[in-house]
C-alpha atoms as a PDB file:
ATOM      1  CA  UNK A   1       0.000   0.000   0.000  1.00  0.00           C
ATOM      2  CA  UNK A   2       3.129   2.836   0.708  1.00  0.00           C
ATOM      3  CA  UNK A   3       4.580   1.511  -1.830  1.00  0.00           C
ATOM      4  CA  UNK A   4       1.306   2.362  -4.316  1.00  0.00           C
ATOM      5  CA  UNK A   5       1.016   5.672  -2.322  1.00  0.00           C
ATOM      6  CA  UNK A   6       5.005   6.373  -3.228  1.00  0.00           C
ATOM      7  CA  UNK A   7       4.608   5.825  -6.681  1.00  0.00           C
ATOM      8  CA  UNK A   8       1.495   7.921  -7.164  1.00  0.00           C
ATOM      9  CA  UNK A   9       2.970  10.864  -5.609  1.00  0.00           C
ATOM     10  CA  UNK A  10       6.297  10.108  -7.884  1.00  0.00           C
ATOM     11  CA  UNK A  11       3.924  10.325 -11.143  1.00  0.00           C
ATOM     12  CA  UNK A  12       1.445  12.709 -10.101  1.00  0.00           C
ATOM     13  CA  UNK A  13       3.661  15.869 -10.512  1.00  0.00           C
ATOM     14  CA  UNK A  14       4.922  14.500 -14.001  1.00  0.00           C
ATOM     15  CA  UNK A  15       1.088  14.614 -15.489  1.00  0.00           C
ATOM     16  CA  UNK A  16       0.115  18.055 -16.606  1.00  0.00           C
ATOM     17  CA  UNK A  17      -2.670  19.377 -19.003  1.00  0.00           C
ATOM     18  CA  UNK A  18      -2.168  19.220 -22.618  1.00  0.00           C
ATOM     19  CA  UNK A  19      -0.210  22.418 -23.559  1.00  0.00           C
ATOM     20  CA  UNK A  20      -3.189  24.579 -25.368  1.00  0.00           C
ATOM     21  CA  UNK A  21      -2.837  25.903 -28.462  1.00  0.00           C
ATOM     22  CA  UNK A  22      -3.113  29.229 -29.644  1.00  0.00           C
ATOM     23  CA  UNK A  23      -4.687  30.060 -33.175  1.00  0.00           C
ATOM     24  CA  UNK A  24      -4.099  32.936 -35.569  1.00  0.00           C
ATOM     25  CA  UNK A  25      -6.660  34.189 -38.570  1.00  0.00           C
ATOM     26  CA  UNK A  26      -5.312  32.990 -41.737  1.00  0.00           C
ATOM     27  CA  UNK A  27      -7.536  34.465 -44.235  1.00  0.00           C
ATOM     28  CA  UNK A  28      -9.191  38.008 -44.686  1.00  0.00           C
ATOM     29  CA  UNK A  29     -11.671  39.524 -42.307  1.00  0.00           C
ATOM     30  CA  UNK A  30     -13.702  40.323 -45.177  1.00  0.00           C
ATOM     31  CA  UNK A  31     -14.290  36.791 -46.443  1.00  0.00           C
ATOM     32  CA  UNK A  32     -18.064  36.453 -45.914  1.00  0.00           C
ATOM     33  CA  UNK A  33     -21.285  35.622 -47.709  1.00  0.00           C
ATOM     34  CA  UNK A  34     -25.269  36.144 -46.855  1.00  0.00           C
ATOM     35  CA  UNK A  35     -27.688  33.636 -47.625  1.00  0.00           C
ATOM     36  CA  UNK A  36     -31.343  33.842 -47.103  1.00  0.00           C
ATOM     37  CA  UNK A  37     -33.030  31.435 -44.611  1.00  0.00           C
ATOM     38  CA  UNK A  38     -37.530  31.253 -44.837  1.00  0.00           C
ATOM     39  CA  UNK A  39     -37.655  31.354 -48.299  1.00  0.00           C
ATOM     40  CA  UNK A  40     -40.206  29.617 -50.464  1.00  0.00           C
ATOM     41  CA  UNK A  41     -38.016  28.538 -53.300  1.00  0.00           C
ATOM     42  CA  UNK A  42     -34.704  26.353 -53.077  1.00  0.00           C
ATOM     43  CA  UNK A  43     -31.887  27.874 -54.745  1.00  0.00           C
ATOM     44  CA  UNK A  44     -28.818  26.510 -55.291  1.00  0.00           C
ATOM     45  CA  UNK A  45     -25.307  26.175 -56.747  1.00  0.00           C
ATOM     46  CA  UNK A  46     -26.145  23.669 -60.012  1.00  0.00           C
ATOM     47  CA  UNK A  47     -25.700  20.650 -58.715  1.00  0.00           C
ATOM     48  CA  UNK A  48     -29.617  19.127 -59.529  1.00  0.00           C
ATOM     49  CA  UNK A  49     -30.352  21.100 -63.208  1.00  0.00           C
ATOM     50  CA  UNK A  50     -26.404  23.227 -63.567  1.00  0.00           C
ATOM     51  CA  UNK A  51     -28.033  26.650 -62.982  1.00  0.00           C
ATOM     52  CA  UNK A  52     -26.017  28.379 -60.473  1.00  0.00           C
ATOM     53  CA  UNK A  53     -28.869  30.383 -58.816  1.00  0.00           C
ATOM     54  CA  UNK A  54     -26.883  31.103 -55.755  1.00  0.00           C
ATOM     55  CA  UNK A  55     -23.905  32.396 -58.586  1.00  0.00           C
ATOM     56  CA  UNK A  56     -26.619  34.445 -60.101  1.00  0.00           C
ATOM     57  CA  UNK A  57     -27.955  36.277 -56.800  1.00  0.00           C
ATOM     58  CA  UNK A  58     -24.319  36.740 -55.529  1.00  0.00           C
ATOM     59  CA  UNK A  59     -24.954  34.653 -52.055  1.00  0.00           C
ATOM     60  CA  UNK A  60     -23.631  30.927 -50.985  1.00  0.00           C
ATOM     61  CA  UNK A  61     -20.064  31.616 -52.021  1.00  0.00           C
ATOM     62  CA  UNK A  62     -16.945  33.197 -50.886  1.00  0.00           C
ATOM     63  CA  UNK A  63     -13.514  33.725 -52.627  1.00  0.00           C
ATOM     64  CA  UNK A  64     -11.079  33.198 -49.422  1.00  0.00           C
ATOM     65  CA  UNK A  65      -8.034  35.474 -49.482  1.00  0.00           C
ATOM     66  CA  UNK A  66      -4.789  36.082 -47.071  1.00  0.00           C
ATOM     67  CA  UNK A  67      -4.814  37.818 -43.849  1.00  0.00           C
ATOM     68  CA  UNK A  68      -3.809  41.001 -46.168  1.00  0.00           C
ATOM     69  CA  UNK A  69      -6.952  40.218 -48.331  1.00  0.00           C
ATOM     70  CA  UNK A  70      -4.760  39.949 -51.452  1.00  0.00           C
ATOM     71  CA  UNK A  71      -3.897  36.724 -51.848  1.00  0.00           C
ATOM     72  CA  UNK A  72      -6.309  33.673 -53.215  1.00  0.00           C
ATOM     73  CA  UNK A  73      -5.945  30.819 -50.957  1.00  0.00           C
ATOM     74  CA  UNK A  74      -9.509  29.068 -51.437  1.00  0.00           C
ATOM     75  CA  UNK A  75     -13.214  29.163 -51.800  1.00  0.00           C
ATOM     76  CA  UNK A  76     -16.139  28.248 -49.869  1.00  0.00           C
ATOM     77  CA  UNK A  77     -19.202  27.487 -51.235  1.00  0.00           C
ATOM     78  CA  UNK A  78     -22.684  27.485 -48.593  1.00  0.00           C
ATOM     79  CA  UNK A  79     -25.693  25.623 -50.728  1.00  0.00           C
ATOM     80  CA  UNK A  80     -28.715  25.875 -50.990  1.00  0.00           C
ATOM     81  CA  UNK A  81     -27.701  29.825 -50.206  1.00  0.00           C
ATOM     82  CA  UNK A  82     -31.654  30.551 -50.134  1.00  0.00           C
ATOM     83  CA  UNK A  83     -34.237  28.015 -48.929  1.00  0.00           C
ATOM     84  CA  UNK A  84     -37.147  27.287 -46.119  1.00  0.00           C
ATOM     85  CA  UNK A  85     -36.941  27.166 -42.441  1.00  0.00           C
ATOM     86  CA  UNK A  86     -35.548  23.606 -41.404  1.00  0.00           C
ATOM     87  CA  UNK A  87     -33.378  22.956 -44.698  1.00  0.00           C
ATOM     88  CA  UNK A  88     -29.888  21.740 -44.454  1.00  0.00           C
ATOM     89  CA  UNK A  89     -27.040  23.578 -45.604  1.00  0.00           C
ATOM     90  CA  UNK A  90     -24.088  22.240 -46.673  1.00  0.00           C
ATOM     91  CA  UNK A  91     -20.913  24.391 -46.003  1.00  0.00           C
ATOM     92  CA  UNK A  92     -17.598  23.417 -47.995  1.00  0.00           C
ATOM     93  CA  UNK A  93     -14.626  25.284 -47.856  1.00  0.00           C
ATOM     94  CA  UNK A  94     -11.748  24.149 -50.496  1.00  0.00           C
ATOM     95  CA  UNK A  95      -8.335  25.644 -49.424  1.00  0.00           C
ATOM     96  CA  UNK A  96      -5.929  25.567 -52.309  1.00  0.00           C
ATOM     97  CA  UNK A  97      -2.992  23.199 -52.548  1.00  0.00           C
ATOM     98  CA  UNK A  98      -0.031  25.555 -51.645  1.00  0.00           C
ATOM     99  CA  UNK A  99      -2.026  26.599 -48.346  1.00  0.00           C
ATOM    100  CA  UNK A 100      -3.584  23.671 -47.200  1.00  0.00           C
ATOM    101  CA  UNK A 101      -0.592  22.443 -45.179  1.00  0.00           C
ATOM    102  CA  UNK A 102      -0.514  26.054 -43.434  1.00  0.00           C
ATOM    103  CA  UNK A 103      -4.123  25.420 -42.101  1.00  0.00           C
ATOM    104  CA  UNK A 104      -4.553  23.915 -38.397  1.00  0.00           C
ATOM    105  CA  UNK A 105      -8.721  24.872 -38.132  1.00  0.00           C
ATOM    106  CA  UNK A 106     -11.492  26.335 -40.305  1.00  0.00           C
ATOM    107  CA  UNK A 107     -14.747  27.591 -38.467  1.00  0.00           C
ATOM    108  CA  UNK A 108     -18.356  29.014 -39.861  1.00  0.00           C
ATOM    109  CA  UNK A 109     -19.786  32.237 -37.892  1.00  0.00           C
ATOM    110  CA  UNK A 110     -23.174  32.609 -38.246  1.00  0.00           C
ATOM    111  CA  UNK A 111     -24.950  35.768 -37.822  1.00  0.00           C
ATOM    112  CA  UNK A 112     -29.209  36.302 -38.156  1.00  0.00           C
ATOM    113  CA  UNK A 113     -31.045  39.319 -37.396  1.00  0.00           C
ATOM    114  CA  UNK A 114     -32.356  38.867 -34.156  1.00  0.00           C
ATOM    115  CA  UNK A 115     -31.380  35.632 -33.256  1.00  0.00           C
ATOM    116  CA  UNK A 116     -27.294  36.583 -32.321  1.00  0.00           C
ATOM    117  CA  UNK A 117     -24.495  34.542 -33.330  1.00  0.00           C
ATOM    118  CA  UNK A 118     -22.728  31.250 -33.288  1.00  0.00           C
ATOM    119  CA  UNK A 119     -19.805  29.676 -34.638  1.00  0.00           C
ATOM    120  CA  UNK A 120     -19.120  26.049 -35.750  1.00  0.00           C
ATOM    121  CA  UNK A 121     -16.106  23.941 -36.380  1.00  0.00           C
ATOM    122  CA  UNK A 122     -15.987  22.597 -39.801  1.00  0.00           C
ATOM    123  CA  UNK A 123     -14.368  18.881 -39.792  1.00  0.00           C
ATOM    124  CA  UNK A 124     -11.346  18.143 -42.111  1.00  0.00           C
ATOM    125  CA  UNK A 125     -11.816  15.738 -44.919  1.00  0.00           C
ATOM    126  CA  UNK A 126      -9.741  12.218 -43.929  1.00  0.00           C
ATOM    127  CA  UNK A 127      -8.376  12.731 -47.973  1.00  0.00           C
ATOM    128  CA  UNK A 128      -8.004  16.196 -48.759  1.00  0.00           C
ATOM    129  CA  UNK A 129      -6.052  18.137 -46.309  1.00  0.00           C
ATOM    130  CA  UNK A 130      -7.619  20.960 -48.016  1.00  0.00           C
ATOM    131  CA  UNK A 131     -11.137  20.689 -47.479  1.00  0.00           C
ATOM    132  CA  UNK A 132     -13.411  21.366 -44.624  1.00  0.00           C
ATOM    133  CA  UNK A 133     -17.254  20.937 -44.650  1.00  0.00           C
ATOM    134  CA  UNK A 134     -20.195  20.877 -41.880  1.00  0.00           C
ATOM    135  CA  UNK A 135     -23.850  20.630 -42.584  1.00  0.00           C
ATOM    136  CA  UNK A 136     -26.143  23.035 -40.482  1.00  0.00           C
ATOM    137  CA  UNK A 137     -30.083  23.119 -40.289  1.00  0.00           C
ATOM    138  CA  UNK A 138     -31.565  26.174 -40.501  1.00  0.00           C
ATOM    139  CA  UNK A 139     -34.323  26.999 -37.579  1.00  0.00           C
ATOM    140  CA  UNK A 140     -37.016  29.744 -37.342  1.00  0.00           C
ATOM    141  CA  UNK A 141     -40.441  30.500 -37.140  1.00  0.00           C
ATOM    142  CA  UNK A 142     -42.975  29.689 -39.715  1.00  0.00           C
ATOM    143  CA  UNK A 143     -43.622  32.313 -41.408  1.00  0.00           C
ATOM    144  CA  UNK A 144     -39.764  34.095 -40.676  1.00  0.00           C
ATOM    145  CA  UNK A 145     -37.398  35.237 -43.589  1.00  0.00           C
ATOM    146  CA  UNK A 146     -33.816  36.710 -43.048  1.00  0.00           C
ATOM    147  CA  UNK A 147     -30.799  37.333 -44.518  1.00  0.00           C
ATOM    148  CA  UNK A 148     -28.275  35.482 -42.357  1.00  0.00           C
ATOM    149  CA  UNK A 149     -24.376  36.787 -42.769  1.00  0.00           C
ATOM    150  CA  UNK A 150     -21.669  33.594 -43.083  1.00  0.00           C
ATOM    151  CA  UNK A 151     -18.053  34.215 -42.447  1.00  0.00           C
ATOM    152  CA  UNK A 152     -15.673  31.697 -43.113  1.00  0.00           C
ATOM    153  CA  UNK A 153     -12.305  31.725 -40.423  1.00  0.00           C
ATOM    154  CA  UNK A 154      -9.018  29.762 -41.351  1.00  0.00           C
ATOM    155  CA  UNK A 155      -6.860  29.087 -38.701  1.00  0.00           C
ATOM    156  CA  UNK A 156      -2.951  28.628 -38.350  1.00  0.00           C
ATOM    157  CA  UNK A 157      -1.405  27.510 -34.858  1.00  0.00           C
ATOM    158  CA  UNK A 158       0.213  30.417 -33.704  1.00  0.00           C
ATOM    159  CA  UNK A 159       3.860  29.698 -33.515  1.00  0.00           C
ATOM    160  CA  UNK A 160       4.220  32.790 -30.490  1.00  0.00           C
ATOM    161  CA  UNK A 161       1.436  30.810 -28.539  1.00  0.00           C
ATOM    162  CA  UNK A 162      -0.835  33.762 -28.233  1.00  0.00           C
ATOM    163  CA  UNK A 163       1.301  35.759 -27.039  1.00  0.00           C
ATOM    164  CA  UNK A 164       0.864  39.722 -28.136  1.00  0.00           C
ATOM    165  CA  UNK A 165       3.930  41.227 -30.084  1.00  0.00           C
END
């Protein structure tokens, strides 16, 4: 029993917490779409008839630049970008080749007149180190119609551990 009691207070002071880690924005502030949430018709980006309805109204997809919002580094794509309370959307975000290793996290904010905002992990593809997607239901009242905004976040580990310059 000491013996058990000895080695416990040996190991004990060798287990820590995992070391957290500290993120930085990779991509431009500015990388954000609206689409509309209560509506009566479905639009989307082609993939039933190739019309790109969303591509027509300008809503459901995002060219992602660098944190100097000059540089391509992906797209995301949000479809249907317009459809009824209760529909799923499917968020995708496609981070190009030459950036994809320089990505740790990508997350979807979602802000809706009225109800606030939340943001959601997307989970990595087990493939494609570039790509990210998520699927989120859209809730409301009956008879509700908004224009919800969608930023897309990429994330790099932040090599100074959150520290401030």
């Amino acid at each position: 029993m000491h013996l058990l009691l000895l080695l416990l207070v040996l190991f004990l002071p060798g287990c820590k917490e995992e070391d957290k880690i500290y993120y930085e924005l990779f991509n431009c502030t500015e990388d954000y779409t609206f689409i509309e949430v209560g509506s009566d018709e479905v639009a989307d980006h082609g993939q039933e008839d190739e019309t790109d309805e969303c591509g027509a109204l300008g809503m459901g997809q995002i060219e992602l630049k660098s944190s100097t919002c000059e540089s391509a580094v992906g797209q995301a794509v949000v479809d249907p970008c317009m459809a009824p309370i209760g529909t799923e959307h499917e968020i995708v975000v496609y981070i190009d080749t030459t950036q994809a290793d320089k990505v740790d996290r990508v997350t979807v904010r979602l802000e809706s007149p009225g109800r606030g905002a939340d943001e959601y992990v997307l989970e990595p593809d087990s493939a494609d180190p570039g790509i990210y997607k998520t699927t989120l239901v859209s809730v409301g009242t009956k008879d509700e119609k908004r224009e919800d905004f969608v930023q897309i976040k990429l994330f790099a580990v932040d090599p100074d551990g959150g520290e401030e310059d």
